[in-house]
PDB file of N, CA and C in Angstrom:
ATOM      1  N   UNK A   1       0.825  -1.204   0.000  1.00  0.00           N
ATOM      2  CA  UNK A   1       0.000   0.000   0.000  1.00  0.00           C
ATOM      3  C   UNK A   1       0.866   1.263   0.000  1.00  0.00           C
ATOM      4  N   UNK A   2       2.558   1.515   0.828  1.00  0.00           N
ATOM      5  CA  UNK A   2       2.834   2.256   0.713  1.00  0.00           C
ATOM      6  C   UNK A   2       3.941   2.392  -0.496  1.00  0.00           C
ATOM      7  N   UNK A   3       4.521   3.853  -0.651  1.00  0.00           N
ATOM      8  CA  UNK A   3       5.917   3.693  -1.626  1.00  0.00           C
ATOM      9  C   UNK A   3       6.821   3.649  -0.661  1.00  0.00           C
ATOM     10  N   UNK A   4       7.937   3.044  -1.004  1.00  0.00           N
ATOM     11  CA  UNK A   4       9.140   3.217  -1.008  1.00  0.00           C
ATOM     12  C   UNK A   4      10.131   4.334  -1.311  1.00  0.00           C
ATOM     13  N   UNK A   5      10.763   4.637  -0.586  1.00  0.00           N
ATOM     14  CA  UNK A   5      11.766   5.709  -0.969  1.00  0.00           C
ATOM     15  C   UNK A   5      13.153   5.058  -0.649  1.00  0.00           C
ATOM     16  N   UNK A   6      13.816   4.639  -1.499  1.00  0.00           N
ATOM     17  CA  UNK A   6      14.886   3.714  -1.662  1.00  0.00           C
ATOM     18  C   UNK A   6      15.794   5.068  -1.489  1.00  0.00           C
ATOM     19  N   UNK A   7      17.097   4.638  -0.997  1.00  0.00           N
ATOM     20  CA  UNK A   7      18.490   5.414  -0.655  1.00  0.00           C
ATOM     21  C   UNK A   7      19.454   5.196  -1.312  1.00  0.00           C
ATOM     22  N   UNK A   8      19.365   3.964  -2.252  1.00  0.00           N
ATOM     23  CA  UNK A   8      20.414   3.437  -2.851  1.00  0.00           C
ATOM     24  C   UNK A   8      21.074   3.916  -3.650  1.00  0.00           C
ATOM     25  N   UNK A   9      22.101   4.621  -3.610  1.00  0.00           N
ATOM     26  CA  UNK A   9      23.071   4.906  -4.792  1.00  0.00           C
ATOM     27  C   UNK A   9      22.489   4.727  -5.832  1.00  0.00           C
ATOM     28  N   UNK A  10      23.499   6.294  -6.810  1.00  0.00           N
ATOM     29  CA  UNK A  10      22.871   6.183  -8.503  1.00  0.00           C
ATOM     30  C   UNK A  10      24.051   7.197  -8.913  1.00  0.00           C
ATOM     31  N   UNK A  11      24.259   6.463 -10.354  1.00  0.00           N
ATOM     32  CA  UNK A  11      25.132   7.736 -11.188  1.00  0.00           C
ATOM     33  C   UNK A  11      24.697   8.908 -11.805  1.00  0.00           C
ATOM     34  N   UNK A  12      25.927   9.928 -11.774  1.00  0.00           N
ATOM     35  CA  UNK A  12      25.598  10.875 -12.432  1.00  0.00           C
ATOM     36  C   UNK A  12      26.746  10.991 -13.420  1.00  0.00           C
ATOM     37  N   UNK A  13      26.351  11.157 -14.643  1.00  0.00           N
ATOM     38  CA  UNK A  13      27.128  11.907 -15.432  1.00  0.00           C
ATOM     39  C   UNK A  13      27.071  12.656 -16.246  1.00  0.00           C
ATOM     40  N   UNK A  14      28.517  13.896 -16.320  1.00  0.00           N
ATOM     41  CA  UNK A  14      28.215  15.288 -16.899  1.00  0.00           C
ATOM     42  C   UNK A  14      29.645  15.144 -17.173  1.00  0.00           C
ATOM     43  N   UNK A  15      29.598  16.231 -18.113  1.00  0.00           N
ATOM     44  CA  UNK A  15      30.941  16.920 -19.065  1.00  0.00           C
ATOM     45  C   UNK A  15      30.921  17.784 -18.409  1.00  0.00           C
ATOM     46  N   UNK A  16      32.629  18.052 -17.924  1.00  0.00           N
ATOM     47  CA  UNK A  16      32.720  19.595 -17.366  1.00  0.00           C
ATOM     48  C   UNK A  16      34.677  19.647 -18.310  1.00  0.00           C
ATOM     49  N   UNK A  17      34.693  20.550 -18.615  1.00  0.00           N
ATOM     50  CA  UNK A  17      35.622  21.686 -19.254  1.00  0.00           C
ATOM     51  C   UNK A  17      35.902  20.400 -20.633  1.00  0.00           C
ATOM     52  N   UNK A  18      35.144  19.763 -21.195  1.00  0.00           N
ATOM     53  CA  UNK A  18      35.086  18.452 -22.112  1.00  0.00           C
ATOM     54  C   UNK A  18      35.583  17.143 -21.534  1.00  0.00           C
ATOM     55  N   UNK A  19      35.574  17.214 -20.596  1.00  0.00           N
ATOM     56  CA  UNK A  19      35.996  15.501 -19.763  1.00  0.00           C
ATOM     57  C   UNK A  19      35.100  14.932 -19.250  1.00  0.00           C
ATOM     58  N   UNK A  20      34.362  13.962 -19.590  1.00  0.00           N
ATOM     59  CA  UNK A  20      33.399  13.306 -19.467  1.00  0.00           C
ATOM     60  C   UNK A  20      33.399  13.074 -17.454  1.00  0.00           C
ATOM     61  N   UNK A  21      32.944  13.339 -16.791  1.00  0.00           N
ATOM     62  CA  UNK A  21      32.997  13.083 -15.084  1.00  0.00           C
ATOM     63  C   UNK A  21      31.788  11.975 -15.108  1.00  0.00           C
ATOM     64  N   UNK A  22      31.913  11.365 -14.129  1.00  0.00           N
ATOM     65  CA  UNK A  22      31.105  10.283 -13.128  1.00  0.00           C
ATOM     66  C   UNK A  22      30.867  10.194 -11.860  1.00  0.00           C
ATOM     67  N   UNK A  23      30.443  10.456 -11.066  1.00  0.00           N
ATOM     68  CA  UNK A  23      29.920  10.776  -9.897  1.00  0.00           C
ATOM     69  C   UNK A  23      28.792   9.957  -8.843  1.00  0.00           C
ATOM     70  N   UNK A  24      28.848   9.214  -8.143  1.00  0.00           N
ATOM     71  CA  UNK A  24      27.739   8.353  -6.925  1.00  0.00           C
ATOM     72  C   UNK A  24      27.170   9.635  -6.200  1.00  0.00           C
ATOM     73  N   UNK A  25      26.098   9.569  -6.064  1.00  0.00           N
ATOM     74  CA  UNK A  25      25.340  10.223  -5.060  1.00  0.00           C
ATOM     75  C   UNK A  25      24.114   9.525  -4.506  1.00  0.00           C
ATOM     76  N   UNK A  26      23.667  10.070  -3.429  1.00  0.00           N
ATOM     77  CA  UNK A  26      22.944   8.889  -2.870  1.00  0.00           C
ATOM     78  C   UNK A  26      21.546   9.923  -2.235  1.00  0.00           C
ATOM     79  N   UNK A  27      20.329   9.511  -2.463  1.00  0.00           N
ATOM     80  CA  UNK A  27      19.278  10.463  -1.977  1.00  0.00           C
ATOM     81  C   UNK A  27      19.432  10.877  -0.762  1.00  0.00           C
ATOM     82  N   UNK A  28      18.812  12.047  -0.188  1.00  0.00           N
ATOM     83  CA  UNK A  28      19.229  11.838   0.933  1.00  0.00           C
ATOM     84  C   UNK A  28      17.254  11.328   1.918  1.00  0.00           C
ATOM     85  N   UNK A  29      17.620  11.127   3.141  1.00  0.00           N
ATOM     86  CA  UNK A  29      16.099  10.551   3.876  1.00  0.00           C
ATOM     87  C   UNK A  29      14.997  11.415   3.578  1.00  0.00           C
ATOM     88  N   UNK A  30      13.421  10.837   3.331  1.00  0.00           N
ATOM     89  CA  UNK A  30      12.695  11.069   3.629  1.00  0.00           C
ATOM     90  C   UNK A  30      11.892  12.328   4.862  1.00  0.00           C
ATOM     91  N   UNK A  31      11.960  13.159   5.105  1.00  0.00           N
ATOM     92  CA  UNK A  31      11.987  13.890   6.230  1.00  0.00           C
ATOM     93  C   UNK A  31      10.737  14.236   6.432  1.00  0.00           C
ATOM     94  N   UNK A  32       9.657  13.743   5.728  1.00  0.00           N
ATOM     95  CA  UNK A  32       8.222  14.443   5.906  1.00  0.00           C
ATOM     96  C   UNK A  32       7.276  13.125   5.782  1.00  0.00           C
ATOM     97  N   UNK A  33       5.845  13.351   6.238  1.00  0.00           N
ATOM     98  CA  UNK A  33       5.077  12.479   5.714  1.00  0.00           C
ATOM     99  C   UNK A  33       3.638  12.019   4.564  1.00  0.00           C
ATOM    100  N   UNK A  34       4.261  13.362   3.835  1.00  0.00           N
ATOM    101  CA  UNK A  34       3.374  13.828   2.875  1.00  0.00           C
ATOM    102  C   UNK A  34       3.223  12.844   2.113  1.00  0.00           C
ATOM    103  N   UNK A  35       2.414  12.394   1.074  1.00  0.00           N
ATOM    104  CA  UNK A  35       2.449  11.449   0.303  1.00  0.00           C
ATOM    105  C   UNK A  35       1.555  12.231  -1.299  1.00  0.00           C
ATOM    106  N   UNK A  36       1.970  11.626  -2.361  1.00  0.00           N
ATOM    107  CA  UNK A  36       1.145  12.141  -3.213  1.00  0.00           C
ATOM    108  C   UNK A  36      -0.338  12.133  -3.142  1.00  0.00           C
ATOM    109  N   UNK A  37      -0.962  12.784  -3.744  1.00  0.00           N
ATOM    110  CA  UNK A  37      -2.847  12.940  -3.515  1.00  0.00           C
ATOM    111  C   UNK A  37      -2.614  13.566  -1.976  1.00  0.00           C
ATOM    112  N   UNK A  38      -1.683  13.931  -1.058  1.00  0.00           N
ATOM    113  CA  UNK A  38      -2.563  14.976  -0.039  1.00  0.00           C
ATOM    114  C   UNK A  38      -2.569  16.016  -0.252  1.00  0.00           C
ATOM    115  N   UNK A  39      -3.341  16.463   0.345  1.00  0.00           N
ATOM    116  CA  UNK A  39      -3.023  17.888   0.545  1.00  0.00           C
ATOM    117  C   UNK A  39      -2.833  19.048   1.540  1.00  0.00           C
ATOM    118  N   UNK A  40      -2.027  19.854   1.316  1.00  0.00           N
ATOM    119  CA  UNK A  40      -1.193  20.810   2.590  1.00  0.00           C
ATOM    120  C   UNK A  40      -1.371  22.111   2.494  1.00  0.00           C
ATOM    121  N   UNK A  41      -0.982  22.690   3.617  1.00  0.00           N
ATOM    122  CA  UNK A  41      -0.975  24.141   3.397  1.00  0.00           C
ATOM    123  C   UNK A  41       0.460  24.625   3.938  1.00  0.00           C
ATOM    124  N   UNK A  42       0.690  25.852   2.836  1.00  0.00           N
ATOM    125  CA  UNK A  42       1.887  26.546   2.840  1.00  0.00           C
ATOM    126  C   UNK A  42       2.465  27.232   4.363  1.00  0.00           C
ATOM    127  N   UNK A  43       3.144  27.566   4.776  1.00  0.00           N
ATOM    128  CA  UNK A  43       3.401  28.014   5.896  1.00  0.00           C
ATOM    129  C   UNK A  43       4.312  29.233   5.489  1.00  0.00           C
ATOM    130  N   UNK A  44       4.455  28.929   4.185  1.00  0.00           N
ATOM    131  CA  UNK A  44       5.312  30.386   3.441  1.00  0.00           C
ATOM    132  C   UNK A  44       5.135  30.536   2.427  1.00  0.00           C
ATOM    133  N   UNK A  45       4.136  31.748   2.111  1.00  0.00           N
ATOM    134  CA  UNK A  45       3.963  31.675   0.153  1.00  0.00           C
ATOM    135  C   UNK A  45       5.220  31.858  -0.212  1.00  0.00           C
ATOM    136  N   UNK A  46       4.880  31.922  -2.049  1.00  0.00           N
ATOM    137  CA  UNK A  46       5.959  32.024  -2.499  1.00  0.00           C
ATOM    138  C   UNK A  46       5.742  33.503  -3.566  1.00  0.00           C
ATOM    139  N   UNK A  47       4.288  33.053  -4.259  1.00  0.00           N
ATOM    140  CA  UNK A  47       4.285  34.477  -4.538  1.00  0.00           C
ATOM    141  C   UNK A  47       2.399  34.805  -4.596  1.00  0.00           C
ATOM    142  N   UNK A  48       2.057  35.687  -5.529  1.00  0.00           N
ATOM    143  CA  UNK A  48       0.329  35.567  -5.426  1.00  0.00           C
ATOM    144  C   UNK A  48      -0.242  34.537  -5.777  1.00  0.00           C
ATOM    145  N   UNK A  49       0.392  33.624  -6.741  1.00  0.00           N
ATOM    146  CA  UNK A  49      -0.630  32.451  -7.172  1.00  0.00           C
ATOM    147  C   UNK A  49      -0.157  31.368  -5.951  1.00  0.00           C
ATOM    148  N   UNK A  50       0.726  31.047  -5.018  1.00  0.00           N
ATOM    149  CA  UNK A  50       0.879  30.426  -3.722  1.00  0.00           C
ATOM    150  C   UNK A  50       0.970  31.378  -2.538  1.00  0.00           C
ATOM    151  N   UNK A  51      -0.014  31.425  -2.093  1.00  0.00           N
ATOM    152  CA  UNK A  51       0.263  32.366  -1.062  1.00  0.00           C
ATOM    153  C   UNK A  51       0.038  31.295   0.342  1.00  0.00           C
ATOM    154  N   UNK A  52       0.250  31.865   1.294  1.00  0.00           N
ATOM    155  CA  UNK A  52       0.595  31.552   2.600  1.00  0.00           C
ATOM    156  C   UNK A  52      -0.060  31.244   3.105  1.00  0.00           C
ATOM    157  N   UNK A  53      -1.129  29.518   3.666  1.00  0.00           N
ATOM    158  CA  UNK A  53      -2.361  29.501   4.352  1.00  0.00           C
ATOM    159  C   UNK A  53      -2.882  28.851   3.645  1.00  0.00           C
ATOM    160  N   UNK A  54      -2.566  29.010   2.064  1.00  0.00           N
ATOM    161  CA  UNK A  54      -3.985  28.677   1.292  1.00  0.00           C
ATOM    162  C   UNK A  54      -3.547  26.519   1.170  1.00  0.00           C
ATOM    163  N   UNK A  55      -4.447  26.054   1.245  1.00  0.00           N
ATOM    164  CA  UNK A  55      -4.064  24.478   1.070  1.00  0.00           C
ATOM    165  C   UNK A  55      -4.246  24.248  -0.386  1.00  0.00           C
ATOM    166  N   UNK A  56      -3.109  23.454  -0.422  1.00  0.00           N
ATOM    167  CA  UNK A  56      -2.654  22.989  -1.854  1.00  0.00           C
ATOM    168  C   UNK A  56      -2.858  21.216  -2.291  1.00  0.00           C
ATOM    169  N   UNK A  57      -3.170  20.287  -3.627  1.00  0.00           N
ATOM    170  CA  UNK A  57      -2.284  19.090  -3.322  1.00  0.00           C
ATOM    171  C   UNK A  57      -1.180  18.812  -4.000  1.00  0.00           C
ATOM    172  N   UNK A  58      -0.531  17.889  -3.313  1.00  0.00           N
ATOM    173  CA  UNK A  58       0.942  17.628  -3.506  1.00  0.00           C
ATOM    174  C   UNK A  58       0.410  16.701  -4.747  1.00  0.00           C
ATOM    175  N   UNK A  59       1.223  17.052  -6.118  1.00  0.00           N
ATOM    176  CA  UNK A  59       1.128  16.152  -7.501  1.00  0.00           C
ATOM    177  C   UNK A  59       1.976  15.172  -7.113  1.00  0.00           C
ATOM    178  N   UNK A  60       3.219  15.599  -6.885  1.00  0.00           N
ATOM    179  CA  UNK A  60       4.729  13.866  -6.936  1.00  0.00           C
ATOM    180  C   UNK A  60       5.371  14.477  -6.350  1.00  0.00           C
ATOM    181  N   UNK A  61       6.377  13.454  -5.913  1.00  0.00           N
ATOM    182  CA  UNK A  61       7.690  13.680  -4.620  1.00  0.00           C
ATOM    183  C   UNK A  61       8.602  12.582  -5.526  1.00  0.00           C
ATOM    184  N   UNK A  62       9.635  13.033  -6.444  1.00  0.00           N
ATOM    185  CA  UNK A  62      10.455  12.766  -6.912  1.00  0.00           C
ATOM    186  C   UNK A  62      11.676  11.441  -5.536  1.00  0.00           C
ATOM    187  N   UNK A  63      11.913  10.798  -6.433  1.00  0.00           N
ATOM    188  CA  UNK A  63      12.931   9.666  -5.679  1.00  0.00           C
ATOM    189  C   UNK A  63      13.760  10.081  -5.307  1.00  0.00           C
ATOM    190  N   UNK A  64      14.682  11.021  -6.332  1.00  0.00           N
ATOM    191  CA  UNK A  64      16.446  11.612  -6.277  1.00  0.00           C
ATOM    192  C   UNK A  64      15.959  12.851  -5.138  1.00  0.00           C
ATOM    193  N   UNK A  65      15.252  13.406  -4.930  1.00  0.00           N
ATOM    194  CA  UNK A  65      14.964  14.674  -4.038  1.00  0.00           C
ATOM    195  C   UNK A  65      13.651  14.761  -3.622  1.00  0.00           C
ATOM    196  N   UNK A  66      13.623  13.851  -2.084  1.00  0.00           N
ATOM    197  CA  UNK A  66      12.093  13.470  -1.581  1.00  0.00           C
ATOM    198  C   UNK A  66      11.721  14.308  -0.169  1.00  0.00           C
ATOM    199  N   UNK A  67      12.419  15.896  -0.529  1.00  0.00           N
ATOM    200  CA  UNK A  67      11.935  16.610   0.298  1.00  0.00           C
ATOM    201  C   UNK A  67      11.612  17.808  -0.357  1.00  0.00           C
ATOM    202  N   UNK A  68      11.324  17.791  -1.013  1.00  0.00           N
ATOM    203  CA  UNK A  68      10.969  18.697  -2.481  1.00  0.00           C
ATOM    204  C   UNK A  68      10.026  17.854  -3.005  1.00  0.00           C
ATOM    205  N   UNK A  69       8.616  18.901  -2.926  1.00  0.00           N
ATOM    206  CA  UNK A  69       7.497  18.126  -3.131  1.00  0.00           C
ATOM    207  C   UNK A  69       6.502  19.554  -4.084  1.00  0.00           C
ATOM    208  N   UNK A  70       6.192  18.546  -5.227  1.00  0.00           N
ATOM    209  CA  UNK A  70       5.282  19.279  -6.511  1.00  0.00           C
ATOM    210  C   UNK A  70       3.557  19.546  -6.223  1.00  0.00           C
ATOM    211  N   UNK A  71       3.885  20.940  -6.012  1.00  0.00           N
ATOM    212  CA  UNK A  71       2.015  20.867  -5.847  1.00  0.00           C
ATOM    213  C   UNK A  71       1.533  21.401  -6.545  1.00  0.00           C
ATOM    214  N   UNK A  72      -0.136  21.262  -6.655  1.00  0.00           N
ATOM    215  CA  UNK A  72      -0.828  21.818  -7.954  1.00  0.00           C
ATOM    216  C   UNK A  72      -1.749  22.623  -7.052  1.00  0.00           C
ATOM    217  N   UNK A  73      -1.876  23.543  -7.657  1.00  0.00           N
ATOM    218  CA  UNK A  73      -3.338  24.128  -7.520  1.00  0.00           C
ATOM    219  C   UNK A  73      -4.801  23.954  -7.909  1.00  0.00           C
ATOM    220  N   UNK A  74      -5.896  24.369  -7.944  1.00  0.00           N
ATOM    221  CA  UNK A  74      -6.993  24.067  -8.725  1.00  0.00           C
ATOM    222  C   UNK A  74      -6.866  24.227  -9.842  1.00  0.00           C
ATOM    223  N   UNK A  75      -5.804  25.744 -10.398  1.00  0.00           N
ATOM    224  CA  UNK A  75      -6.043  25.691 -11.340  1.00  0.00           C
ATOM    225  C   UNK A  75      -5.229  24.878 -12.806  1.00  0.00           C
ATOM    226  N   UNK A  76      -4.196  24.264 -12.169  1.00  0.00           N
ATOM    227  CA  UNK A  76      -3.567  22.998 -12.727  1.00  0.00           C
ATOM    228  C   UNK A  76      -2.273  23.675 -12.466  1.00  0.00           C
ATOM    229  N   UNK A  77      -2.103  24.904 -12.310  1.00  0.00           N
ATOM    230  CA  UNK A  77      -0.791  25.274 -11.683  1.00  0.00           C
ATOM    231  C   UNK A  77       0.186  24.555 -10.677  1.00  0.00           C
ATOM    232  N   UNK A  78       1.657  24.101 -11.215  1.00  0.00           N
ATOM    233  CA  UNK A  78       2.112  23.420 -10.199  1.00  0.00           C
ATOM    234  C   UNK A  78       3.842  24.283 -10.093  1.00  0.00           C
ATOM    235  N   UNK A  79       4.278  24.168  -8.571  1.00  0.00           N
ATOM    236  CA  UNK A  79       5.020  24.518  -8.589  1.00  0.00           C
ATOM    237  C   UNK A  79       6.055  23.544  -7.372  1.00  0.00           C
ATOM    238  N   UNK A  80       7.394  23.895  -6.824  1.00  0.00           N
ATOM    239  CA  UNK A  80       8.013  23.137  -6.537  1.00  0.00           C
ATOM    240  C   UNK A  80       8.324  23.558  -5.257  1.00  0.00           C
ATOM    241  N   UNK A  81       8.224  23.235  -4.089  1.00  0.00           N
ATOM    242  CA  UNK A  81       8.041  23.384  -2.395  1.00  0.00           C
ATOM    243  C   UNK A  81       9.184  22.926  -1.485  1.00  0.00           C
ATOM    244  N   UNK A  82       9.886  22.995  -0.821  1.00  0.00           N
ATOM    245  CA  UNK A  82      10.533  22.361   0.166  1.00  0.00           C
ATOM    246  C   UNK A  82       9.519  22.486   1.647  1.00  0.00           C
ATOM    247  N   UNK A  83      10.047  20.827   1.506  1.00  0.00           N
ATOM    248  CA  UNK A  83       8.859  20.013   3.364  1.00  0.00           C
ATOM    249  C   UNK A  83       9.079  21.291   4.130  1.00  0.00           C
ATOM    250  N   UNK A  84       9.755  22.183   4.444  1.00  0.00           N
ATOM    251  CA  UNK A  84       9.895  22.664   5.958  1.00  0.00           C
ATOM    252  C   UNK A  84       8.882  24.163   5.351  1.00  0.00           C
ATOM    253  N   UNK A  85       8.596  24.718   4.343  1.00  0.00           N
ATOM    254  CA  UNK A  85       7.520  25.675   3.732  1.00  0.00           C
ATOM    255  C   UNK A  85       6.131  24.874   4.177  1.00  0.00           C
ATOM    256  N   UNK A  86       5.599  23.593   4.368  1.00  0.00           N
ATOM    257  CA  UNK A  86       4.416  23.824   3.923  1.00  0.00           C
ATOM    258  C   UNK A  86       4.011  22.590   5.453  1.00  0.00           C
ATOM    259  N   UNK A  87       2.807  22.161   5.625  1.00  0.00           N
ATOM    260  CA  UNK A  87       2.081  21.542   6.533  1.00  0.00           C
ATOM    261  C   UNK A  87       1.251  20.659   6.098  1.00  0.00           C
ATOM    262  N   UNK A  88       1.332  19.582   6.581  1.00  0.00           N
ATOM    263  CA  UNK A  88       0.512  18.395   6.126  1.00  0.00           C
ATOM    264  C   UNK A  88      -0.821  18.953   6.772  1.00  0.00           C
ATOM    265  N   UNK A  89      -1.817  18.257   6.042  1.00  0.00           N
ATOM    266  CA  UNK A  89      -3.465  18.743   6.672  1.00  0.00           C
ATOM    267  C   UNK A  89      -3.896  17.220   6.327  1.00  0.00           C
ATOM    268  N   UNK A  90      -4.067  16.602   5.587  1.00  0.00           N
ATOM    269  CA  UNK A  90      -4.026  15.281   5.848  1.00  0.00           C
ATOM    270  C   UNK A  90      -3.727  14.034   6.525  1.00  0.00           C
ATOM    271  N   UNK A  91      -4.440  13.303   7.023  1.00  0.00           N
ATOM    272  CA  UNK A  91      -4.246  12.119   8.190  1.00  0.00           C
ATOM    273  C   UNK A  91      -4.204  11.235   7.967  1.00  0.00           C
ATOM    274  N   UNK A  92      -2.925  10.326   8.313  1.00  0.00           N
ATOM    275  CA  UNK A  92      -3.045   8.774   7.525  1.00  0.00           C
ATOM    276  C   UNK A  92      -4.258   8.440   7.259  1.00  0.00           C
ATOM    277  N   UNK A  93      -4.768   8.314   8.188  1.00  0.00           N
ATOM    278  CA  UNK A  93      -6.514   7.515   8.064  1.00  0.00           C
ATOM    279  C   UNK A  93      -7.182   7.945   6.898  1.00  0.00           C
ATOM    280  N   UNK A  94      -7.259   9.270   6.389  1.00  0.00           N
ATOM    281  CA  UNK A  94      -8.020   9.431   5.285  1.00  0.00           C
ATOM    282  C   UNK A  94      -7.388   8.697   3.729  1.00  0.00           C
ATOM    283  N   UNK A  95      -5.996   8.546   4.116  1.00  0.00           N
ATOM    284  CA  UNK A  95      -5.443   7.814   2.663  1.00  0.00           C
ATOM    285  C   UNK A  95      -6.045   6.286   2.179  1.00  0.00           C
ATOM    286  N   UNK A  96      -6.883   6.183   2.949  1.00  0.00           N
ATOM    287  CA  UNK A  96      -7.396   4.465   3.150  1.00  0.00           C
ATOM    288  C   UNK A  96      -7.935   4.569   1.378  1.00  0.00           C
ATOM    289  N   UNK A  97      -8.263   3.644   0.609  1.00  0.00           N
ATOM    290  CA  UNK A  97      -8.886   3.237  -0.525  1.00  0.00           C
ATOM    291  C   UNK A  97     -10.171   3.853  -0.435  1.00  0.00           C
ATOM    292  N   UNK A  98     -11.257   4.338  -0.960  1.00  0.00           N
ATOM    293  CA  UNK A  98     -12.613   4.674  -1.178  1.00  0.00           C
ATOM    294  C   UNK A  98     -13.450   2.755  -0.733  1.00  0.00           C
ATOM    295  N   UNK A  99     -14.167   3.504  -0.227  1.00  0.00           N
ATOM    296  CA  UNK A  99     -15.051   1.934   0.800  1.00  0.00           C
ATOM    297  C   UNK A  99     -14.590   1.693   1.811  1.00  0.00           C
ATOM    298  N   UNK A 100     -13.092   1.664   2.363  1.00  0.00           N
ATOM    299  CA  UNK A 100     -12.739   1.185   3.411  1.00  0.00           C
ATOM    300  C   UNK A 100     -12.705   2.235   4.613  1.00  0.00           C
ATOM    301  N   UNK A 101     -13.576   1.576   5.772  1.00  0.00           N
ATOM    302  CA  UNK A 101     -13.343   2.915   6.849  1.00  0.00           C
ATOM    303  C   UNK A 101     -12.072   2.933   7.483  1.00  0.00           C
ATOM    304  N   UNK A 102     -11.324   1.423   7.768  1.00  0.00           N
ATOM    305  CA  UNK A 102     -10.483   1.256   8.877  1.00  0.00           C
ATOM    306  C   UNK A 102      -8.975   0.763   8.331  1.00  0.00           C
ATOM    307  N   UNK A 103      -7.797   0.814   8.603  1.00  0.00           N
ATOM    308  CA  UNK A 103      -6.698   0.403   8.139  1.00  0.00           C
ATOM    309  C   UNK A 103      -6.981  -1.317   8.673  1.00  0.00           C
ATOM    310  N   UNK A 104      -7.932  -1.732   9.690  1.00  0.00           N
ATOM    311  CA  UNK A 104      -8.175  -3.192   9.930  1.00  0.00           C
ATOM    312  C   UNK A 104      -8.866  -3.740   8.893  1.00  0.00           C
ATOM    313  N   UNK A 105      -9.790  -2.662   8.715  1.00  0.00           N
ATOM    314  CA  UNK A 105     -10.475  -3.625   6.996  1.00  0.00           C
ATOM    315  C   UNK A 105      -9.696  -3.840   5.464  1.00  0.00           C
ATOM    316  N   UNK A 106      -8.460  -3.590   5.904  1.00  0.00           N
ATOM    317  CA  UNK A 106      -7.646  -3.797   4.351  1.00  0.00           C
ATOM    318  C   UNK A 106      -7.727  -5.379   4.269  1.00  0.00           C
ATOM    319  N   UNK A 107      -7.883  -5.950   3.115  1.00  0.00           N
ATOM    320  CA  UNK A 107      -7.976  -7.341   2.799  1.00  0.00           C
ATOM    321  C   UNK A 107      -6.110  -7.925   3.272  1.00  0.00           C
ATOM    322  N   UNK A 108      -5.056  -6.923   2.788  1.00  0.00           N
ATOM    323  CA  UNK A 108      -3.833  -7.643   3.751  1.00  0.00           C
ATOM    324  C   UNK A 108      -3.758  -7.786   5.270  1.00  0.00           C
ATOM    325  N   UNK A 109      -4.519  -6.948   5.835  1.00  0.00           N
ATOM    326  CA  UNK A 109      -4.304  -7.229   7.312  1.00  0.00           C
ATOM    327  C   UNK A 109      -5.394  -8.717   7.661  1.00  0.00           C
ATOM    328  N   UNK A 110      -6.317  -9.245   6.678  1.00  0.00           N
ATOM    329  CA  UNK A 110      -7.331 -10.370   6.859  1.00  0.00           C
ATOM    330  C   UNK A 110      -6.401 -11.227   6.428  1.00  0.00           C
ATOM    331  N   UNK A 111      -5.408 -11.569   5.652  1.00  0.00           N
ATOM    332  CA  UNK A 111      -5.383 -12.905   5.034  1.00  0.00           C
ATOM    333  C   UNK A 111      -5.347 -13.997   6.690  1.00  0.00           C
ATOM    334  N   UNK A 112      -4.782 -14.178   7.594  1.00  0.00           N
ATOM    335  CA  UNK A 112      -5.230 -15.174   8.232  1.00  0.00           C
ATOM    336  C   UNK A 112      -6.885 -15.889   8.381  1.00  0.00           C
ATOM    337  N   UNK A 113      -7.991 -15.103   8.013  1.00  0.00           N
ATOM    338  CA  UNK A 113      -8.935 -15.679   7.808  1.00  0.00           C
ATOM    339  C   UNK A 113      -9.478 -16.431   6.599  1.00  0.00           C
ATOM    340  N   UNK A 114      -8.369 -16.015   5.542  1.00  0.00           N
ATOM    341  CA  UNK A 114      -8.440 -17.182   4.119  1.00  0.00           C
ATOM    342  C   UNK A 114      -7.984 -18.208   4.156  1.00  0.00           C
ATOM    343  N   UNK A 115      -8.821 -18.794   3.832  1.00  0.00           N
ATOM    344  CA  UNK A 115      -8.238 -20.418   3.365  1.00  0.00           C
ATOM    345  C   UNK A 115      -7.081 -20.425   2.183  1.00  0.00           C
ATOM    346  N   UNK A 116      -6.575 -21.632   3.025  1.00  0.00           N
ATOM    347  CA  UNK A 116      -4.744 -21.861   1.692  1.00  0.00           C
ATOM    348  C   UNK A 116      -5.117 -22.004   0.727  1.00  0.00           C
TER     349      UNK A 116
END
């Protein structure tokens, strides 16, 4: 049910003064608990079309940089946030699937009542 945010090493490579470079870098942690589809409010606009207060939802949270999170507006406007600007307003509990009230009613937390 949830994603993953893997840490694992990845290459980079770039030409700098014509010499081909290679480079490991490694994401760095998770620091928030936002998830895509919530939605938050800013704690610092940025300019009139994000202003300060107003709740936004988060579109994607990129792998390589998962504290930097893409939000849209209503009006399909999206722009690019760092976690410590904005406030979750969303509660695990509401991320549940449509039908399900309880994280106990997920069909993985039942399989002991299925037959092999």
């Amino acid at each position: 049910m949830g994603i993953r945010w893997s840490r694992e090493p990845y290459t980079v490579t770039y030409y700098k003064d014509g010499e081909k470079q290679t480079i490991r870098r490694r994401p760095p942690p998770k620091l928030h608990e936002a998830l895509p589809d919530d939605t938050v409010k800013l704690t610092q606009g940025k300019n009139d079309d994000w202003k300060e207060g107003e709740s936004y939802k988060v579109k994607s949270i990129q792998q390589r940089s998962p504290n930097v999170l893409q939000l849209e507006n209503e009006d399909g406007l999206t722009t690019f946030v760092d976690y410590y600007d904005m406030k979750l307003e969303t509660k695990p509990e509401d991320r549940l699937p449509p039908g399900v009230e309880s994280k106990f009613d997920l069909p993985v937390n039942n399989k002991y009542l299925l037959w092999p």
